[in-house]
C-alpha atoms as a PDB file:
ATOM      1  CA  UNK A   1      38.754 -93.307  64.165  1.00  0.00           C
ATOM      2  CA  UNK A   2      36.722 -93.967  61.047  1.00  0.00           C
ATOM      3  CA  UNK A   3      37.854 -96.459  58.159  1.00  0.00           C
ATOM      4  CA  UNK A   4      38.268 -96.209  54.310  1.00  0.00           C
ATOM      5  CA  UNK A   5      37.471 -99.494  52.680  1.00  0.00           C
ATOM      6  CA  UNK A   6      37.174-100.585  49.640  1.00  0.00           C
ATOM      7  CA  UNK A   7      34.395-103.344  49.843  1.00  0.00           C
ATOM      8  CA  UNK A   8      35.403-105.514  46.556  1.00  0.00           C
ATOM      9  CA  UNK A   9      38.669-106.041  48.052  1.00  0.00           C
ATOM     10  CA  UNK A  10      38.162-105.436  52.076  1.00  0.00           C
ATOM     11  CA  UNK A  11      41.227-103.691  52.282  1.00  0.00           C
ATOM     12  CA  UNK A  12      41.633-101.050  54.362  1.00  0.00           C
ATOM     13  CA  UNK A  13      42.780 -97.567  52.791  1.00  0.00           C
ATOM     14  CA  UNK A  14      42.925 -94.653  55.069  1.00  0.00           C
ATOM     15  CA  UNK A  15      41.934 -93.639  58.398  1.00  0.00           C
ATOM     16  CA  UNK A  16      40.425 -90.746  60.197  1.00  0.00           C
ATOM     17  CA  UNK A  17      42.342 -89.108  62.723  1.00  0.00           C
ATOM     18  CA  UNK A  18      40.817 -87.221  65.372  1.00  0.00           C
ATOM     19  CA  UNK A  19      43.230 -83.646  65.226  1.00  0.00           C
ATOM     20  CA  UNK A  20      43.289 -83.674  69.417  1.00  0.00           C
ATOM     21  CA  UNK A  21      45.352 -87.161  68.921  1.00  0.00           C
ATOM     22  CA  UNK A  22      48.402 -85.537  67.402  1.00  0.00           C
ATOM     23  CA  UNK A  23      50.927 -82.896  69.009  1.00  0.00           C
ATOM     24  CA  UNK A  24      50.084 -79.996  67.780  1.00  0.00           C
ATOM     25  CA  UNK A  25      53.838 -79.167  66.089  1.00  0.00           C
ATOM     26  CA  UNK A  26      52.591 -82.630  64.168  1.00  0.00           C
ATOM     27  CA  UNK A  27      49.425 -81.245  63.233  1.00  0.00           C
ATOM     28  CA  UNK A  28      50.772 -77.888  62.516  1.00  0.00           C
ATOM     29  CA  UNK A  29      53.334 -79.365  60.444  1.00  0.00           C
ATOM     30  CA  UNK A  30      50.630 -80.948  58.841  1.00  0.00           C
ATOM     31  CA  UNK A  31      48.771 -77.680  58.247  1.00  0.00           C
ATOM     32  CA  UNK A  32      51.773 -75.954  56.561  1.00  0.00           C
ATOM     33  CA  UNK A  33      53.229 -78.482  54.265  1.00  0.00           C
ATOM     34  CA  UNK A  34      49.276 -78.702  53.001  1.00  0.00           C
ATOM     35  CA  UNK A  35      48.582 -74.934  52.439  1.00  0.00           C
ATOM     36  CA  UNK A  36      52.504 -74.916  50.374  1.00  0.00           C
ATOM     37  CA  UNK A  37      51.527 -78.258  48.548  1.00  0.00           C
ATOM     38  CA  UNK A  38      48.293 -76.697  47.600  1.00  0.00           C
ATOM     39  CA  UNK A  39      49.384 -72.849  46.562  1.00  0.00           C
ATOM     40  CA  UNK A  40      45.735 -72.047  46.773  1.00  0.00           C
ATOM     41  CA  UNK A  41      45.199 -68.945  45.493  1.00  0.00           C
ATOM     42  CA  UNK A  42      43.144 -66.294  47.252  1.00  0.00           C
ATOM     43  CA  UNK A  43      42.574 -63.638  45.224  1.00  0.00           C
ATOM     44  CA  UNK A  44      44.212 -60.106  44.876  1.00  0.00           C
ATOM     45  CA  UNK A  45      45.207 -60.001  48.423  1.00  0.00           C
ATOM     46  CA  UNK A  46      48.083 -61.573  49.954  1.00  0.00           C
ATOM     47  CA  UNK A  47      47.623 -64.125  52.336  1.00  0.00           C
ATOM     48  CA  UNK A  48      49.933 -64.668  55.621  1.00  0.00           C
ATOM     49  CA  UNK A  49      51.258 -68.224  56.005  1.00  0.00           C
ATOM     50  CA  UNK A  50      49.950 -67.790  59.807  1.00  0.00           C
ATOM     51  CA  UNK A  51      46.013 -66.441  58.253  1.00  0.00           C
ATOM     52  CA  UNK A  52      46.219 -69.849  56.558  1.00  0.00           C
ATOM     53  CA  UNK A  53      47.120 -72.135  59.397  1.00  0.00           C
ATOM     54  CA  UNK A  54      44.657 -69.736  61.401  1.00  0.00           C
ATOM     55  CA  UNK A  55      41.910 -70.920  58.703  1.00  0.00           C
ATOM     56  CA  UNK A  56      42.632 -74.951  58.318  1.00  0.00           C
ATOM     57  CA  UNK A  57      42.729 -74.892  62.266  1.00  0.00           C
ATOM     58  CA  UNK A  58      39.128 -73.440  62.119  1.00  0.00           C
ATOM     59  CA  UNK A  59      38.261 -75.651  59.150  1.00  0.00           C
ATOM     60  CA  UNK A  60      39.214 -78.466  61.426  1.00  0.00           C
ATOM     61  CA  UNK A  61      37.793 -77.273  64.468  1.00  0.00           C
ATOM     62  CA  UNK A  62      34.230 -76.906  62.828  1.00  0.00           C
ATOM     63  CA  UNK A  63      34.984 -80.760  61.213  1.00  0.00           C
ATOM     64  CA  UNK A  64      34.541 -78.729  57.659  1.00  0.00           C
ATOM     65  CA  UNK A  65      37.488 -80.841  56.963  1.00  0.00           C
ATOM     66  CA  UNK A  66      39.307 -83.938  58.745  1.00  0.00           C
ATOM     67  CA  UNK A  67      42.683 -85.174  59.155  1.00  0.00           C
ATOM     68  CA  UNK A  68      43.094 -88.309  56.879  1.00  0.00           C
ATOM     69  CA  UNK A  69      46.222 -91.306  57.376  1.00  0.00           C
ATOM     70  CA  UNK A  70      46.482 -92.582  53.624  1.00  0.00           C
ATOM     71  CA  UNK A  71      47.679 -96.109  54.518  1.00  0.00           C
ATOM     72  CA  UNK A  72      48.734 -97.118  51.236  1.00  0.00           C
ATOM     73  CA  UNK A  73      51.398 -93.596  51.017  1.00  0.00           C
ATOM     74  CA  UNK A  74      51.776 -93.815  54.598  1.00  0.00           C
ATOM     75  CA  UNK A  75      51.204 -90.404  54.768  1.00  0.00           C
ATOM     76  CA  UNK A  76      48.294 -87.952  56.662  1.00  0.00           C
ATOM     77  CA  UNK A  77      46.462 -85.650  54.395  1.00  0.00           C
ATOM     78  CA  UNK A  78      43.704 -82.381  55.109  1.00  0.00           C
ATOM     79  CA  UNK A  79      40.085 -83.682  52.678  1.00  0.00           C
ATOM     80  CA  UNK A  80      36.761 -81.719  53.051  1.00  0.00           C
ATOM     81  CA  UNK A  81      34.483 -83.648  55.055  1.00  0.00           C
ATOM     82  CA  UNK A  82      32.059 -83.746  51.701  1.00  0.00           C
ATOM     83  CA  UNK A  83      35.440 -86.101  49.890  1.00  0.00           C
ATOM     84  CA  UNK A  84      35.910 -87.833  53.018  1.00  0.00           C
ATOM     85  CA  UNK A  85      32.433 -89.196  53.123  1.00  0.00           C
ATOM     86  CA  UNK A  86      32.538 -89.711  49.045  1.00  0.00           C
ATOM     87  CA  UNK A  87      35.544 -91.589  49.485  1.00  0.00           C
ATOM     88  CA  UNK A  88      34.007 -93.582  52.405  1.00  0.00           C
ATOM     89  CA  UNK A  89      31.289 -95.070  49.933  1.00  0.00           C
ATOM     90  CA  UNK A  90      31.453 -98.552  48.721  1.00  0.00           C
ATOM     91  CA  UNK A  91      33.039 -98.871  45.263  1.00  0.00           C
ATOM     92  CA  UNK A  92      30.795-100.736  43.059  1.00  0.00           C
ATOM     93  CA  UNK A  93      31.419-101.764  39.374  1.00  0.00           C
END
């Protein structure tokens, strides 16, 4: 697990989860209230709810993306590893 801190204030904010630690109807569930929250759009084709899920678990699987526990919402959330390290970074003023 990797930790989110804000170094002013040393409180912790969010934490990485490893995908392998969850049940996968967790992580699933995960996936598919992120790709409806989202409505990405991909173009002129149509894309399958399943091609999605299909794509995050790839994302995942390649660590293109992690699985984040927002401690303050109390609530997991899908952030490209590039955001994840950006949000990592100390906060300076």
């Amino acid at each position: 697990m990797r930790y989110l801190s804000n170094m002013s204030e040393q409180k912790q904010q969010a934490v990485e989860i490893s995908p392998d630690s969850i049940s996968k109807e967790a992580l699933d569930s995960i996936i598919e209230s992120f790709i409806l929250r989202e409505g990405t759009d991909y173009g002129f084709q149509e894309v399958s709810l399943d091609t999605k899920k299909r794509q995050i678990h790839k994302q995942l699987e390649k660590q293109e993306i992690v699985l984040v526990y927002d401690l303050e919402n109390a609530s997991p959330q899908l952030l490209s590893r590039k955001e994840w390290t950006k949000l990592q970074q100390p906060i300076t003023d």
